[in-house]
N, C-alpha and C. Protein backbone atom coordinates (compact mmCIF):
# COMPACT_ATOMS: atom_id res chain seq x y z
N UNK A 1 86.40 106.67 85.14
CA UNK A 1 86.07 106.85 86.54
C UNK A 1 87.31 107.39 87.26
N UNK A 2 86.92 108.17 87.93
CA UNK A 2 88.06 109.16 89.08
C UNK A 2 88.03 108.31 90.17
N UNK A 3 89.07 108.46 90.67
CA UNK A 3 88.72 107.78 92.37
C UNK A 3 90.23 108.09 93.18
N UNK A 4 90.17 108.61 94.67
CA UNK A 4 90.85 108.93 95.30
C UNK A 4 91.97 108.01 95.94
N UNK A 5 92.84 107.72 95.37
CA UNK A 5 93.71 106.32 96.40
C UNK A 5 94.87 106.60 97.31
N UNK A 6 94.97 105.58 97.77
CA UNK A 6 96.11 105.52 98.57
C UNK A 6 97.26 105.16 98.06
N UNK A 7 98.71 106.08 98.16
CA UNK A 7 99.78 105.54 98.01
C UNK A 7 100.55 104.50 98.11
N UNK A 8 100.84 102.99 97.45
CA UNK A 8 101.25 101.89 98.08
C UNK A 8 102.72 102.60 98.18
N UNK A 9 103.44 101.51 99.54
CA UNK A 9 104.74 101.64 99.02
C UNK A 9 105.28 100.26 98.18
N UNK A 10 106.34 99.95 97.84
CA UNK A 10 106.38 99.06 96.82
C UNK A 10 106.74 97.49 97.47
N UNK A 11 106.63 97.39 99.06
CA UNK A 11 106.39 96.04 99.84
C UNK A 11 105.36 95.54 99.84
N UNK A 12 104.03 96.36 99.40
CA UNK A 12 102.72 95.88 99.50
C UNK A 12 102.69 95.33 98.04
N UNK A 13 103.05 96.68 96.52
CA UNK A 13 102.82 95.62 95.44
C UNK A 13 103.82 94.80 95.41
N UNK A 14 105.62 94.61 95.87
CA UNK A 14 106.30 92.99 95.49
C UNK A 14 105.59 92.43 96.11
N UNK A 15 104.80 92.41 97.33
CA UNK A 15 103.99 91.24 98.12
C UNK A 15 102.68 90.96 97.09
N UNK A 16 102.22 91.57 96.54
CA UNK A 16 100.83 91.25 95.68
C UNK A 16 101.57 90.73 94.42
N UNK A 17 102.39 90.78 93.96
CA UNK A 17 103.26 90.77 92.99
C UNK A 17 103.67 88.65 92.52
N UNK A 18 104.61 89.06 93.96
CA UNK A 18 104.66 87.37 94.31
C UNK A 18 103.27 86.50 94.59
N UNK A 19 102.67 86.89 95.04
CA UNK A 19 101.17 86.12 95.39
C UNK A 19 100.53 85.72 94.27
N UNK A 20 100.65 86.57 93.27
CA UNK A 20 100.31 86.05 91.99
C UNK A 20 100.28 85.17 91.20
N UNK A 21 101.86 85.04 91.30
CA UNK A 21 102.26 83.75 90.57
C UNK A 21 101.76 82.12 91.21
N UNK A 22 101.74 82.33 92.53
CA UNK A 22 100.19 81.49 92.32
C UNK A 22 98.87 81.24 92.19
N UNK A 23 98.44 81.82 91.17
CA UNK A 23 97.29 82.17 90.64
C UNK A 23 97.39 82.28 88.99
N UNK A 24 98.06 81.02 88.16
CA UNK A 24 98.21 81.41 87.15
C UNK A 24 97.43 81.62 86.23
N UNK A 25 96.37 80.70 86.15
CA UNK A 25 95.41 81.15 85.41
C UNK A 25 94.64 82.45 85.51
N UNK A 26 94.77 83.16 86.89
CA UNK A 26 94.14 84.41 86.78
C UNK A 26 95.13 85.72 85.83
N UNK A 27 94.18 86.59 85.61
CA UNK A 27 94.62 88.00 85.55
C UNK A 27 95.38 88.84 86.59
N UNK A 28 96.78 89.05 86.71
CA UNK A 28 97.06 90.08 87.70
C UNK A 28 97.07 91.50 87.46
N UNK A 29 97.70 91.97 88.17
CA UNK A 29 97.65 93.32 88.14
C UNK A 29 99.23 93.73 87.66
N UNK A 30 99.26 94.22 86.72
CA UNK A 30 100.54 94.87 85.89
C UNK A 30 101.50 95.48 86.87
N UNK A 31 102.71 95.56 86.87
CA UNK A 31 103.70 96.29 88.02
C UNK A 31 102.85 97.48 87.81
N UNK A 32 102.98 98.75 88.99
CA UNK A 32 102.41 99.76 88.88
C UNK A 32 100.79 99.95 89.01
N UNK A 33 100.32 98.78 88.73
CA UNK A 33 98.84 99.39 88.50
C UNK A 33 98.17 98.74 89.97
N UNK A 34 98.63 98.39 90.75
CA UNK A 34 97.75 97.94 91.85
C UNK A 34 97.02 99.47 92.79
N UNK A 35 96.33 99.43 93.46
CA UNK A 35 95.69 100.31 94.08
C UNK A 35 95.19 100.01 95.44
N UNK A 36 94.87 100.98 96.07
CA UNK A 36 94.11 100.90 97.24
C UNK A 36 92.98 102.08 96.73
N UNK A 37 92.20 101.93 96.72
CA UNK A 37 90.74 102.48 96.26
C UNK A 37 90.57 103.35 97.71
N UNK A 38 90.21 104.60 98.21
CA UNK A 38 89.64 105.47 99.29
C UNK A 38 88.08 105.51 98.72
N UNK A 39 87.84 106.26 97.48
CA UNK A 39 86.80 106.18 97.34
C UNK A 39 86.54 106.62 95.55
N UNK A 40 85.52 105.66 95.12
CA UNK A 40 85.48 106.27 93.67
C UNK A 40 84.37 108.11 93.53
N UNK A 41 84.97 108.48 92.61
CA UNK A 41 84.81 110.16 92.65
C UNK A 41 83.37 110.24 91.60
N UNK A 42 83.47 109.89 90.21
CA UNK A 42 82.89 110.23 89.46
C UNK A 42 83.38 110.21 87.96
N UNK A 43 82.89 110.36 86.80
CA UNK A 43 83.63 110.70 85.68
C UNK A 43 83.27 111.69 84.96
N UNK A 44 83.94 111.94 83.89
CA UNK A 44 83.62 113.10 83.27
C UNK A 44 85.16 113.83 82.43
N UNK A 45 84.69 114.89 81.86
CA UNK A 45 86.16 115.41 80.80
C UNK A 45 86.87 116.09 81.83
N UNK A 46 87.80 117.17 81.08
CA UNK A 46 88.34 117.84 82.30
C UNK A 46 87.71 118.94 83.30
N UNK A 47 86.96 119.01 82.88
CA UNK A 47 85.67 120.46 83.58
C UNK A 47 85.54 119.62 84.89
N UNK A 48 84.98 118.53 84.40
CA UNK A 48 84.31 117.79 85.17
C UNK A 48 85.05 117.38 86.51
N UNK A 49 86.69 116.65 85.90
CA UNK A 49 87.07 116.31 87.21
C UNK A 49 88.11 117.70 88.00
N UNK A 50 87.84 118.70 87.06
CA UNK A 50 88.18 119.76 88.15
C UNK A 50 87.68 120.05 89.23
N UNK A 51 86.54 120.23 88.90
CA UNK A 51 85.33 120.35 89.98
C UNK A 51 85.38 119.09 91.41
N UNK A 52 86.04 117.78 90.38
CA UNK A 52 85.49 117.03 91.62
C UNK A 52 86.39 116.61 92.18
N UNK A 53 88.06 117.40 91.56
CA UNK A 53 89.43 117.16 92.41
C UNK A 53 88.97 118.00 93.53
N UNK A 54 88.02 119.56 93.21
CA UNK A 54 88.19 120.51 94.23
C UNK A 54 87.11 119.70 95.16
N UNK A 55 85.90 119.56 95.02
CA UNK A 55 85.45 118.56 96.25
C UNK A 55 85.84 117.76 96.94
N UNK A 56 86.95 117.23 96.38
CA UNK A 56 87.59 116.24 97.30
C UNK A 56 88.66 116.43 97.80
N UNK A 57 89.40 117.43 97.87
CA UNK A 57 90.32 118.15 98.43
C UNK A 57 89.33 118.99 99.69
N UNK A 58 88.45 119.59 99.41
CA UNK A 58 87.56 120.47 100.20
C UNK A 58 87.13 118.82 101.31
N UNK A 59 87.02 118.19 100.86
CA UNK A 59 86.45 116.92 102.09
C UNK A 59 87.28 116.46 102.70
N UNK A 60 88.70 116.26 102.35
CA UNK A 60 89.78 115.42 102.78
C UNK A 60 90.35 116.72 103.85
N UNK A 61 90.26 117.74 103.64
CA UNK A 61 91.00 119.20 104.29
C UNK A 61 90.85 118.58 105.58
N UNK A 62 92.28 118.69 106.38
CA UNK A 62 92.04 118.61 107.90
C UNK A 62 92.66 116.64 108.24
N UNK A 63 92.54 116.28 107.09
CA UNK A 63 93.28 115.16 107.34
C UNK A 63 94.54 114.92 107.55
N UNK A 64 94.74 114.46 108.62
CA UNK A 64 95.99 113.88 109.14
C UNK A 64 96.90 112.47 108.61
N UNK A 65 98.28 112.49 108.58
CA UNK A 65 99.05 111.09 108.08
C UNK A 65 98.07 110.09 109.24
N UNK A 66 98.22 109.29 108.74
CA UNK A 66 97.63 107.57 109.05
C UNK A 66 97.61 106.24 109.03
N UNK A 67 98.02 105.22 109.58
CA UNK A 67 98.34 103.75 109.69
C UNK A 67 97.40 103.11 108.82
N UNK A 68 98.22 102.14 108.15
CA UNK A 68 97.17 101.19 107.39
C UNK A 68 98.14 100.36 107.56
N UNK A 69 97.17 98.40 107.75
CA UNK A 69 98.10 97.45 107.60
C UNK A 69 97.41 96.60 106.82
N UNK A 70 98.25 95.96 105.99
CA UNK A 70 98.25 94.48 104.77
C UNK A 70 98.22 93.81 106.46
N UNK A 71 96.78 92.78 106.11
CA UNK A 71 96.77 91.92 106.94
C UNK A 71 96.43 90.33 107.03
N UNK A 72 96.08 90.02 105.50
CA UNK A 72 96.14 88.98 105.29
C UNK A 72 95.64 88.64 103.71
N UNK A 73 95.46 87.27 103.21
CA UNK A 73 94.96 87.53 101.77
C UNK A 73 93.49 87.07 102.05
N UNK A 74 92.59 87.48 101.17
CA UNK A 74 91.25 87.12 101.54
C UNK A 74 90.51 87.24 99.50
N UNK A 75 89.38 87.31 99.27
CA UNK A 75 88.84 86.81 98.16
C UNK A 75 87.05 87.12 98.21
N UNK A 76 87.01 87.63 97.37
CA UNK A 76 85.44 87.99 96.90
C UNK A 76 85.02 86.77 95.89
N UNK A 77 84.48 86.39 96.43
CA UNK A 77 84.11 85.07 95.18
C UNK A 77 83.14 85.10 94.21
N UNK A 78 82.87 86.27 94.41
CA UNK A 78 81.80 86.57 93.14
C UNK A 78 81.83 88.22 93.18
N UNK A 79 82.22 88.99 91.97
CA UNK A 79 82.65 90.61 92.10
C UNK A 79 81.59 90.93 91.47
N UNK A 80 81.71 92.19 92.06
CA UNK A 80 80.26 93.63 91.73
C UNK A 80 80.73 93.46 90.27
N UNK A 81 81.85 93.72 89.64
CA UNK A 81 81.87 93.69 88.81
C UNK A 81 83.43 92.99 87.58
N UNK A 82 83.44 92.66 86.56
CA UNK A 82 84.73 91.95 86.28
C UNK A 82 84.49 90.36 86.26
N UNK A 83 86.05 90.20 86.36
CA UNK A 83 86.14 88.73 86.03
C UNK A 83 85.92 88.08 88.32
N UNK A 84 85.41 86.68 88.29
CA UNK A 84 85.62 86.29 89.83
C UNK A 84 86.61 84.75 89.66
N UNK A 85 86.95 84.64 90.71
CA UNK A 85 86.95 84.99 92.29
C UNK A 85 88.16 86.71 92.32
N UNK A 86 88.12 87.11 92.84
CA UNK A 86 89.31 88.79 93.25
C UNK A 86 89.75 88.19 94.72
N UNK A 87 90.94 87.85 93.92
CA UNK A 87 91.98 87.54 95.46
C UNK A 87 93.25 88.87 95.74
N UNK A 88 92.57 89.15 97.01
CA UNK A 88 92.90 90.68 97.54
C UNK A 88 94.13 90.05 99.03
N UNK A 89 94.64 91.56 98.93
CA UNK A 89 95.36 91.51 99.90
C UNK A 89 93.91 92.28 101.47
N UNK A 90 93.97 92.17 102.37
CA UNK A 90 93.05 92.74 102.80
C UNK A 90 93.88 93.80 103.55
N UNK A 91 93.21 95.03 104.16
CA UNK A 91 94.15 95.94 104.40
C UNK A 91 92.75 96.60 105.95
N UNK A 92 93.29 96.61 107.22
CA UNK A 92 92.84 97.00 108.37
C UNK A 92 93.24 98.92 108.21
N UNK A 93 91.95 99.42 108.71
CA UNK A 93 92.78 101.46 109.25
C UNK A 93 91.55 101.51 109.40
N UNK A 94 91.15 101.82 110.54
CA UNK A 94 89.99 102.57 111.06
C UNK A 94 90.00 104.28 110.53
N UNK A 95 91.12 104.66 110.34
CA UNK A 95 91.18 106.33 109.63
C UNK A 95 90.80 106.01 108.33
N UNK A 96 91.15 105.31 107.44
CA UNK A 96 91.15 105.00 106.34
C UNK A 96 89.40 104.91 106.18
N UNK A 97 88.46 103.95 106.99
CA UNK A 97 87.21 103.98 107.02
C UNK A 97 86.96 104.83 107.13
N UNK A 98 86.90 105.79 108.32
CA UNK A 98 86.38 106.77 109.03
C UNK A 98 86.58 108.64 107.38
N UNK A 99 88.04 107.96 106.65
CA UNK A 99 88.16 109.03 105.21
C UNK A 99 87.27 108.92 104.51
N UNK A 100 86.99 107.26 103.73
CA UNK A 100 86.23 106.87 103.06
C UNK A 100 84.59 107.25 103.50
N UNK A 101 83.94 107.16 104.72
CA UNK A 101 82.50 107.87 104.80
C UNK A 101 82.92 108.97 104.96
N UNK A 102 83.61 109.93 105.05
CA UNK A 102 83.52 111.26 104.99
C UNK A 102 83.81 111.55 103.48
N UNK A 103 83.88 111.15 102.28
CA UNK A 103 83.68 111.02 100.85
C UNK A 103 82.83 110.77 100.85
N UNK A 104 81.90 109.54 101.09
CA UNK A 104 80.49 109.09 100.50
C UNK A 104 79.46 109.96 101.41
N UNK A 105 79.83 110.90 102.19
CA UNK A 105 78.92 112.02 102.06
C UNK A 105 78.74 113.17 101.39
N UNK A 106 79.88 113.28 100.58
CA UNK A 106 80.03 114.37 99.82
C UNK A 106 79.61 113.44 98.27
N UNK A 107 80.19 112.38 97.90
CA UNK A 107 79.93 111.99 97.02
C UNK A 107 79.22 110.26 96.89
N UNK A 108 78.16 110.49 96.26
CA UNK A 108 77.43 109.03 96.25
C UNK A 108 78.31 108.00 96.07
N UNK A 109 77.34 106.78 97.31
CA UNK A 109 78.23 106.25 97.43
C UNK A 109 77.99 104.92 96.02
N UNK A 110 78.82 104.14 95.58
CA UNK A 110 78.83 103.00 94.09
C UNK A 110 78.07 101.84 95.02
N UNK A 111 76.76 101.32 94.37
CA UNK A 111 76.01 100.69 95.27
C UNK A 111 76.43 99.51 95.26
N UNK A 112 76.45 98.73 96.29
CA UNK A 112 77.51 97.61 96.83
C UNK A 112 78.64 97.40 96.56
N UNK A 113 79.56 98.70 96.72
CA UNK A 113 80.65 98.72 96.98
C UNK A 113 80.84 99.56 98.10
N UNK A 114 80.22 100.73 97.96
CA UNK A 114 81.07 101.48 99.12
C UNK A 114 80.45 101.98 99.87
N UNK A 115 78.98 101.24 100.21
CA UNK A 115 78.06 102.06 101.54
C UNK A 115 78.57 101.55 102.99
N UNK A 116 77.78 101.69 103.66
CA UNK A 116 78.77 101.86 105.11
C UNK A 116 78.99 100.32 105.33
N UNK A 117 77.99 99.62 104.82
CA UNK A 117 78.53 97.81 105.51
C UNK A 117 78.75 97.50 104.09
N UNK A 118 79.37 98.06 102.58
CA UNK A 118 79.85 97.08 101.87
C UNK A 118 81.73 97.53 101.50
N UNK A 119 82.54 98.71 102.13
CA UNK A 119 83.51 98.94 102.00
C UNK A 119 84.58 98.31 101.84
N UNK A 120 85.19 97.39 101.64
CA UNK A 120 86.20 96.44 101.66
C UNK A 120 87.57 97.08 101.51
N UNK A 121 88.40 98.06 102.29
CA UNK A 121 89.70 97.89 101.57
C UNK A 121 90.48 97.26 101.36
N UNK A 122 90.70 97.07 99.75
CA UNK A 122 91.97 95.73 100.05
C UNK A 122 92.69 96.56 98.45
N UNK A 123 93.87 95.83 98.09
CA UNK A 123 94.50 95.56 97.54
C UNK A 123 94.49 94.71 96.16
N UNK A 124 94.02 94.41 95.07
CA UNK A 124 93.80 93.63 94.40
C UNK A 124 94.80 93.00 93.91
N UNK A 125 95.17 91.54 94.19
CA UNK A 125 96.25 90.35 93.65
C UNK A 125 95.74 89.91 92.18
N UNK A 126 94.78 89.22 91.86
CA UNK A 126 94.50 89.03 90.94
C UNK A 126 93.27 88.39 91.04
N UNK A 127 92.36 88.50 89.21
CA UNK A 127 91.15 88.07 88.93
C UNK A 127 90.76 87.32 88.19
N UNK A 128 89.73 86.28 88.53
CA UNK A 128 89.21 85.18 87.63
C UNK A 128 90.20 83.63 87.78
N UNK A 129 89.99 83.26 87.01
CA UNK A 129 90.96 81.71 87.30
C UNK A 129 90.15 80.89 88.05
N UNK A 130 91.08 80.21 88.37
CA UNK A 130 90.95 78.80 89.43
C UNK A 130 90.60 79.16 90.55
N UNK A 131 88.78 79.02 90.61
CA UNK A 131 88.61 79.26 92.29
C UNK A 131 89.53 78.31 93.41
N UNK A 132 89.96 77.42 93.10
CA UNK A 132 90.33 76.10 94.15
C UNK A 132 91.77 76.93 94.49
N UNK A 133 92.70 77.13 93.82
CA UNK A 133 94.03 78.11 93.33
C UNK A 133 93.47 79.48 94.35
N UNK A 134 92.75 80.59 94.64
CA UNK A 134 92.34 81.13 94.98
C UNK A 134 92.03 80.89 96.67
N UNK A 135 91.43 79.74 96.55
CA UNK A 135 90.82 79.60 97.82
C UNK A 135 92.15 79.13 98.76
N UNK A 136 93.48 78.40 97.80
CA UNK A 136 94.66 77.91 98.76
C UNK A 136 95.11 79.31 99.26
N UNK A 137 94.96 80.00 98.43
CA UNK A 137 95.49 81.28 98.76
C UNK A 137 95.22 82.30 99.42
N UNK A 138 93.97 82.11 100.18
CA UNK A 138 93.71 82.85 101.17
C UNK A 138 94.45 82.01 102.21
N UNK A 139 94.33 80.97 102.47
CA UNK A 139 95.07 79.90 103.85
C UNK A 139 96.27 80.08 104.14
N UNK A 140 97.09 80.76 103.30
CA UNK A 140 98.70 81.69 103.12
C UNK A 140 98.51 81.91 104.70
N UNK A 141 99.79 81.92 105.31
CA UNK A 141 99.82 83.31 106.31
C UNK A 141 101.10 84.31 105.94
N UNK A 142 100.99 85.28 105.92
CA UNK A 142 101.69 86.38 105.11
C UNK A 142 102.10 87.52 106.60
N UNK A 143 103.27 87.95 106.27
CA UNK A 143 104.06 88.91 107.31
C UNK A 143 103.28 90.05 107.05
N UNK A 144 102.36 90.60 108.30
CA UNK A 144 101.71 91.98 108.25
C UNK A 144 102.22 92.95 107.26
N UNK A 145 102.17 94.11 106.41
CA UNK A 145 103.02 95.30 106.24
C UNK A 145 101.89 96.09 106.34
N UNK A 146 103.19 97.32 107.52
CA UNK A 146 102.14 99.02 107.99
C UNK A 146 103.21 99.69 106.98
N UNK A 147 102.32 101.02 106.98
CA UNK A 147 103.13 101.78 106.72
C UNK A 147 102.17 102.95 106.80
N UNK A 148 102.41 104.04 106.70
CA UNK A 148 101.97 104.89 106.79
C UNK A 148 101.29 106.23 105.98
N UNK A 149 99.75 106.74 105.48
CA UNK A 149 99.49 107.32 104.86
C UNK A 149 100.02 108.66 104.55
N UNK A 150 100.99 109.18 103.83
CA UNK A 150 101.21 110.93 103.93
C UNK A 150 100.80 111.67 102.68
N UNK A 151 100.45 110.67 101.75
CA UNK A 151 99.73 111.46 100.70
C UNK A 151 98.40 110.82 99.79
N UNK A 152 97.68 111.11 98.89
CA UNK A 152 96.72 110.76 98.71
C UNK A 152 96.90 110.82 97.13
N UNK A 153 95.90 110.06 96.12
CA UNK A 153 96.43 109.91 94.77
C UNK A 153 95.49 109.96 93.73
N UNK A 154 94.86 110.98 93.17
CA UNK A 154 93.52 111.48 92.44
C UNK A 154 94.10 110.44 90.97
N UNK A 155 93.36 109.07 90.91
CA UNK A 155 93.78 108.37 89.82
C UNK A 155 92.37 108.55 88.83
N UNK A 156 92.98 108.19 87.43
CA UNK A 156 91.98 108.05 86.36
C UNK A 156 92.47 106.84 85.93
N UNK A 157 91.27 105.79 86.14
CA UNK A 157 90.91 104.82 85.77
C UNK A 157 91.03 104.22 83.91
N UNK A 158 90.41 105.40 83.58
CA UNK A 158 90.16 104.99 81.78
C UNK A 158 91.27 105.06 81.25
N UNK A 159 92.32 106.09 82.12
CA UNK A 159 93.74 106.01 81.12
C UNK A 159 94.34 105.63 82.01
N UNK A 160 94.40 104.72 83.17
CA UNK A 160 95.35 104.31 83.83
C UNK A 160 96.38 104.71 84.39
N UNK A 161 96.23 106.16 85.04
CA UNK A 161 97.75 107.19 85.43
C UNK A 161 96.90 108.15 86.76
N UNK A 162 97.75 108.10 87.61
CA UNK A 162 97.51 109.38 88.29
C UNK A 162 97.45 110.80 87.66
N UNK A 163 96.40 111.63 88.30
CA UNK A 163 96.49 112.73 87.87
C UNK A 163 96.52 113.58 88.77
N UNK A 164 96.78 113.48 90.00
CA UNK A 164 97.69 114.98 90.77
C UNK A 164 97.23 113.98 92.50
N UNK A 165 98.38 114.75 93.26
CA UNK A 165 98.70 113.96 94.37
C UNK A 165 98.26 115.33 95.38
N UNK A 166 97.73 114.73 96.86
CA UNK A 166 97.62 115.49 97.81
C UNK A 166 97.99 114.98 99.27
N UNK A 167 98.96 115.65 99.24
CA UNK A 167 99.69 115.54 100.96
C UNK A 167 99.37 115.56 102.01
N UNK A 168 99.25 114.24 102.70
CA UNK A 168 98.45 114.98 104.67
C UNK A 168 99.50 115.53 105.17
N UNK A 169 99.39 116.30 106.21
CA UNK A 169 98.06 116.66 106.09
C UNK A 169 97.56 117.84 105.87
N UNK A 170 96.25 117.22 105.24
CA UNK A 170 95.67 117.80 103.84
C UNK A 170 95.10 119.63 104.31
């Protein structure tokens, strides 16, 4: 699976990073591999995601840099898909929404994840474990972090690596 993300800077993953370690029984997320999800693309070989880098470059065109803030920790207690509870960092940007449906009109949207009332951006801390461990861990209060969107990050999922970056604005 392709999917368009957002650049962390590396205060959001040491902050997801540390959060972890209380959560031991869960799964975290490896240095490097955390994400902010914009929107998932599609899959396919390389034909395939040529085509659907150029659609999504053609949708994003005209986008401007943009605020996003880590705003607290929060938790899905039962996931679309994977191991549960997913204790997330949660992340506020009205641009960031307003990017994401301008993708799921160009590209379908993953059903209960990303239609207009199931979008969640967050951050993923870690999965499965100790719901009770989980649930202390939303009650955290954690120091906001903004920062600001200036580029965008065409990741592949199956091999775990970015595969080409696009600059706002776009």
């Amino acid at each position: 699976m392709y999917s368009l993300n957002v650049s962390l800077p590396s205060s959001v993953t040491s902050l997801a990073g540390r959060l972890a370690r209380d959560l031991p029984r869960a799964r975290s997320r490896p240095r490097g591999e955390h994400t902010l999800v914009v929107k998932r693309l599609g899959s396919g070989d390389h034909a395939a995601y040529a085509r659907i880098e150029a659609r999504a470059r053609d949708a994003v065109r005209g986008t401007d840099p943009f605020g996003v803030r880590v705003t607290g920790v929060d938790c899905f207690e039962t996931a679309e898909t994977g191991p549960s509870p997913v204790v997330y960092l949660a992340v506020e940007s009205p641009q960031l929404r307003a990017l994401h449906q301008r993708l799921c009109d160009e590209f379908d949207p993953v059903a209960g994840m990303e239609g207009p009332d199931d979008y969640v951006p967050h951050v993923t801390i870690a999965r499965g474990g100790d719901p009770e461990a989980a649930r202390r861990l939303t009650e955290r209060e954690i120091e906001p972090v903004e920062w600001a969107v200036e580029e965008l990050v065409f990741f592949d999922a199956e091999r775990g690596q970015s595969v080409s970056r696009v600059s706002l604005p776009a």
